[in-house]
Protein backbone atom coordinates (compact mmCIF):
# COMPACT_ATOMS: atom_id res chain seq x y z
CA UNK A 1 19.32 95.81 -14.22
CA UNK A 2 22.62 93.81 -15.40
CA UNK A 3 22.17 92.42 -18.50
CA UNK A 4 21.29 88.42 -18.41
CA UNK A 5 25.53 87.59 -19.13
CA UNK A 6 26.49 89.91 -16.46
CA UNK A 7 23.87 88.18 -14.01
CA UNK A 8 24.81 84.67 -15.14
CA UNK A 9 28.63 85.53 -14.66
CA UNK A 10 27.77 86.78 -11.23
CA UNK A 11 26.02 83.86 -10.68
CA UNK A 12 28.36 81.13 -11.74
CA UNK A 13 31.12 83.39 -9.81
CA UNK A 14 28.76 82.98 -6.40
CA UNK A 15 29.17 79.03 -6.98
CA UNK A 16 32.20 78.74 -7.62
CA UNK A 17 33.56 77.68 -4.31
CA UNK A 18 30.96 74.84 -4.52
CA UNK A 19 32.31 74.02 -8.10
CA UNK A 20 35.78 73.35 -6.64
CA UNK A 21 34.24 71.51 -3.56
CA UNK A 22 32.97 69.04 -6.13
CA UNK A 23 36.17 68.81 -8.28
CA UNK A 24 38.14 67.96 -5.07
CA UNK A 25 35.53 65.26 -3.79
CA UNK A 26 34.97 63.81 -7.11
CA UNK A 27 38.19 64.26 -9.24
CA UNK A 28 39.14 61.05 -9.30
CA UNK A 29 35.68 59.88 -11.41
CA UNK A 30 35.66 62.28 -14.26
CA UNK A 31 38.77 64.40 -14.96
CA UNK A 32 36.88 65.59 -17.85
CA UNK A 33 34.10 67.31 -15.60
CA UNK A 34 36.38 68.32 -12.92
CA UNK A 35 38.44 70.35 -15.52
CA UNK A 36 35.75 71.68 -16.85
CA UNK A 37 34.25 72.78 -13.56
CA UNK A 38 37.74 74.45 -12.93
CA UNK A 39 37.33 76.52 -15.61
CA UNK A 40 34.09 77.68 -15.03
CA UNK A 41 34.53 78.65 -11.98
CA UNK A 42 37.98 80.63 -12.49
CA UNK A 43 36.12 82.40 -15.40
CA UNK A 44 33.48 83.34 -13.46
CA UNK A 45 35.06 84.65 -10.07
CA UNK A 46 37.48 86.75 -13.22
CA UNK A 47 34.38 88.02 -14.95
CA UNK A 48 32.93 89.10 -11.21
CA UNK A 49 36.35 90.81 -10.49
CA UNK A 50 35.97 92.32 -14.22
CA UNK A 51 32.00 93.33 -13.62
CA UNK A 52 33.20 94.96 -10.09
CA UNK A 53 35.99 97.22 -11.93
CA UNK A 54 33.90 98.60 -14.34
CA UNK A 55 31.19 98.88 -12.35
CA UNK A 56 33.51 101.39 -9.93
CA UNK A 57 34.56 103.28 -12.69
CA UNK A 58 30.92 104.63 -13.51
CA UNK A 59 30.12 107.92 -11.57
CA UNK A 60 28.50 107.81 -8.34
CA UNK A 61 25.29 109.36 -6.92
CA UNK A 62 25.01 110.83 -3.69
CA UNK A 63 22.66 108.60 -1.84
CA UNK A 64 21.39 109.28 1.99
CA UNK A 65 20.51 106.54 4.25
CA UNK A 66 17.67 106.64 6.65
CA UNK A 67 17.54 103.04 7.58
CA UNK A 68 20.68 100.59 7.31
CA UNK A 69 19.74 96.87 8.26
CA UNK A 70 23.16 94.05 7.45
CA UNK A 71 22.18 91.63 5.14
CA UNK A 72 25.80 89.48 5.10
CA UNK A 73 23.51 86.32 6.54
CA UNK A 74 21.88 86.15 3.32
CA UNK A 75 24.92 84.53 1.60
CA UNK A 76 24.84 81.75 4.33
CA UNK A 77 21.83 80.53 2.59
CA UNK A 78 24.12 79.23 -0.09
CA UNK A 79 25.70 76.87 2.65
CA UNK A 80 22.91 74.54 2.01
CA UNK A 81 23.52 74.14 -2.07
CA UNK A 82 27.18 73.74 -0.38
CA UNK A 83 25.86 70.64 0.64
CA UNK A 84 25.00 68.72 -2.50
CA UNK A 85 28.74 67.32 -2.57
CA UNK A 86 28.82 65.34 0.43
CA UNK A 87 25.54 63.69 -0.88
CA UNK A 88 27.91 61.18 -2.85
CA UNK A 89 26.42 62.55 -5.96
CA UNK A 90 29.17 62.05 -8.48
CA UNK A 91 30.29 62.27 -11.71
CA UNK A 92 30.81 58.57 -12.43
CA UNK A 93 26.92 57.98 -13.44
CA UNK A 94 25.70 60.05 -16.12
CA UNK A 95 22.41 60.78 -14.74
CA UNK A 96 23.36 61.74 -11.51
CA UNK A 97 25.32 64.80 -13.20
CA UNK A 98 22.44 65.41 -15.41
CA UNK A 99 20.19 65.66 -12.24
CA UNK A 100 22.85 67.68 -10.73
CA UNK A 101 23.33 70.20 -14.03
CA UNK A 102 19.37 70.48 -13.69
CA UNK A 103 20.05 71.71 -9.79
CA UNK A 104 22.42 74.36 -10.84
CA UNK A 105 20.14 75.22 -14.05
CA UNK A 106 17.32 75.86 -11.40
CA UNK A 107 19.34 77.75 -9.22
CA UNK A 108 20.82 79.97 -11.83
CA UNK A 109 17.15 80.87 -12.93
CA UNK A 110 16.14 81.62 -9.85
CA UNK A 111 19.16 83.78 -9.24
CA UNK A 112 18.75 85.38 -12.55
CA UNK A 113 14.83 86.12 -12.42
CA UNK A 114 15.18 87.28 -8.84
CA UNK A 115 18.23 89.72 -9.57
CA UNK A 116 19.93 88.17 -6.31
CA UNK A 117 23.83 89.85 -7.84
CA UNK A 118 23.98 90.82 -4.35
CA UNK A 119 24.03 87.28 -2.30
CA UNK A 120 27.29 85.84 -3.90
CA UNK A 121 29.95 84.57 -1.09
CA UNK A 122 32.66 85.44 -2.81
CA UNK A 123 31.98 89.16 -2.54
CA UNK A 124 31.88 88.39 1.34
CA UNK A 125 35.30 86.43 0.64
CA UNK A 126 36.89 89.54 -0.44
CA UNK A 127 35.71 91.95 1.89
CA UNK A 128 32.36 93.39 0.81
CA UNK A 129 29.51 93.80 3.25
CA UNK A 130 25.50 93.54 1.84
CA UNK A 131 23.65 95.92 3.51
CA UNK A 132 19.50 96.75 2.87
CA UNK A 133 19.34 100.19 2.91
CA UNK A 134 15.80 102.79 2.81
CA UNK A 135 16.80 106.00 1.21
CA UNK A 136 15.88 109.74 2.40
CA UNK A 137 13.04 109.50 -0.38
CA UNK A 138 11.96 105.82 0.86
CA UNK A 139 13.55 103.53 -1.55
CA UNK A 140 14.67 100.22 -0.49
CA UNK A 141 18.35 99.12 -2.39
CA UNK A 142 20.58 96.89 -1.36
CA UNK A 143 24.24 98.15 -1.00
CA UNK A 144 27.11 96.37 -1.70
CA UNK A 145 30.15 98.02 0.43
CA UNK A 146 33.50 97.21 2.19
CA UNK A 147 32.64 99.26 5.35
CA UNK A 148 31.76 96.88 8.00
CA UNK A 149 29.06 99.36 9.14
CA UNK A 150 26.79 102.16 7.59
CA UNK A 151 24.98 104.58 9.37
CA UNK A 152 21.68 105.97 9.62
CA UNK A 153 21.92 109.64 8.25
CA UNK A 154 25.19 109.39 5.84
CA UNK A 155 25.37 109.88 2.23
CA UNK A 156 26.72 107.21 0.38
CA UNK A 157 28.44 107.94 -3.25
CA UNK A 158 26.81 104.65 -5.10
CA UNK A 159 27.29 103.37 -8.33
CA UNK A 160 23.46 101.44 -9.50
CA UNK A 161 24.68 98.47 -10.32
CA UNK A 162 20.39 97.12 -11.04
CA UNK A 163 17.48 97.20 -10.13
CA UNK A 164 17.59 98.05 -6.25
CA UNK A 165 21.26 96.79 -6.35
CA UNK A 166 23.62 99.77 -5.48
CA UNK A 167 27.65 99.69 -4.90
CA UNK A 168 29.48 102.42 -3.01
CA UNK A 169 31.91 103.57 -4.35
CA UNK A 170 35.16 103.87 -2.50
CA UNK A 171 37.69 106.33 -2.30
């Protein structure tokens, strides 16, 4: 399993669009929070981009797939966090970002907990496809992959990236 930075990076990376939705409706309130929402969010869609490279330069194991189900729907869960801006929750009062930093608190230990690396829309945004995946010795993993499809019978060369959480490596 990542370690608890790597999964909170991955996290704050997988809300990051949402960060800039609520710097671009509520800008004009708090430049102090909307800059510092800016940053987190570039920081953590760089430290996803940094986890990814390393992650593909570990060696890969051979693994063969006996059942291949898509699991790309799972980031369209986020969509309804993606609606907390347009609740007119803003910046202006103080406790309405408190209760909005407790929000992302509880989502990031849920995320964290439940070792969810794998449902982040930004991986979808550049091209990776989640796939759930039962191996020839009956292991469910998830897979992380830019093929658009995965078949039942092929051997994957995957990089562990946690628990159940498996990358193929490309190329």
């Amino acid at each position: 399993m990542p370690n608890i930075l790597t999964r909170v990076i991955l996290f704050l990376s997988s809300y990051a669009p949402l960060m800039l939705i609520l710097v671009i409706r509520d800008s004009f309130q708090s430049r102090p929070a909307a800059i510092g929402l800016v940053v987190v969010a570039a920081v953590s869609v760089l430290g996803l981009f940094v986890y990814l490279r390393l992650a593909a330069a570990f060696a890969a194991v051979p693994v063969t797939v006996s059942a291949v189900m898509s699991r790309d729907g799972h980031a369209m869960g986020y969509i309804t966090s993606y609606l907390l801006p347009f609740l007119n929750v803003g910046f202006r009062d103080p406790w309405n970002a408190v209760s909005l930093g407790v929000v992302f608190v509880v989502l990031c230990i849920l995320y964290v907990n439940s070792n969810l690396i794998h449902t982040n829309p930004i991986l979808n945004l550049c091209g990776f496809h989640i796939f759930e995946i039962e191996t020839a010795e009956k292991t469910k993993a998830a897979v992380i992959s830019r093929r658009a499809h995965i078949r039942t019978g092929s051997t994957l060369g995957a990089v562990p990236l946690g628990d159940y959480v498996l990358m193929e490596k490309s190329g």
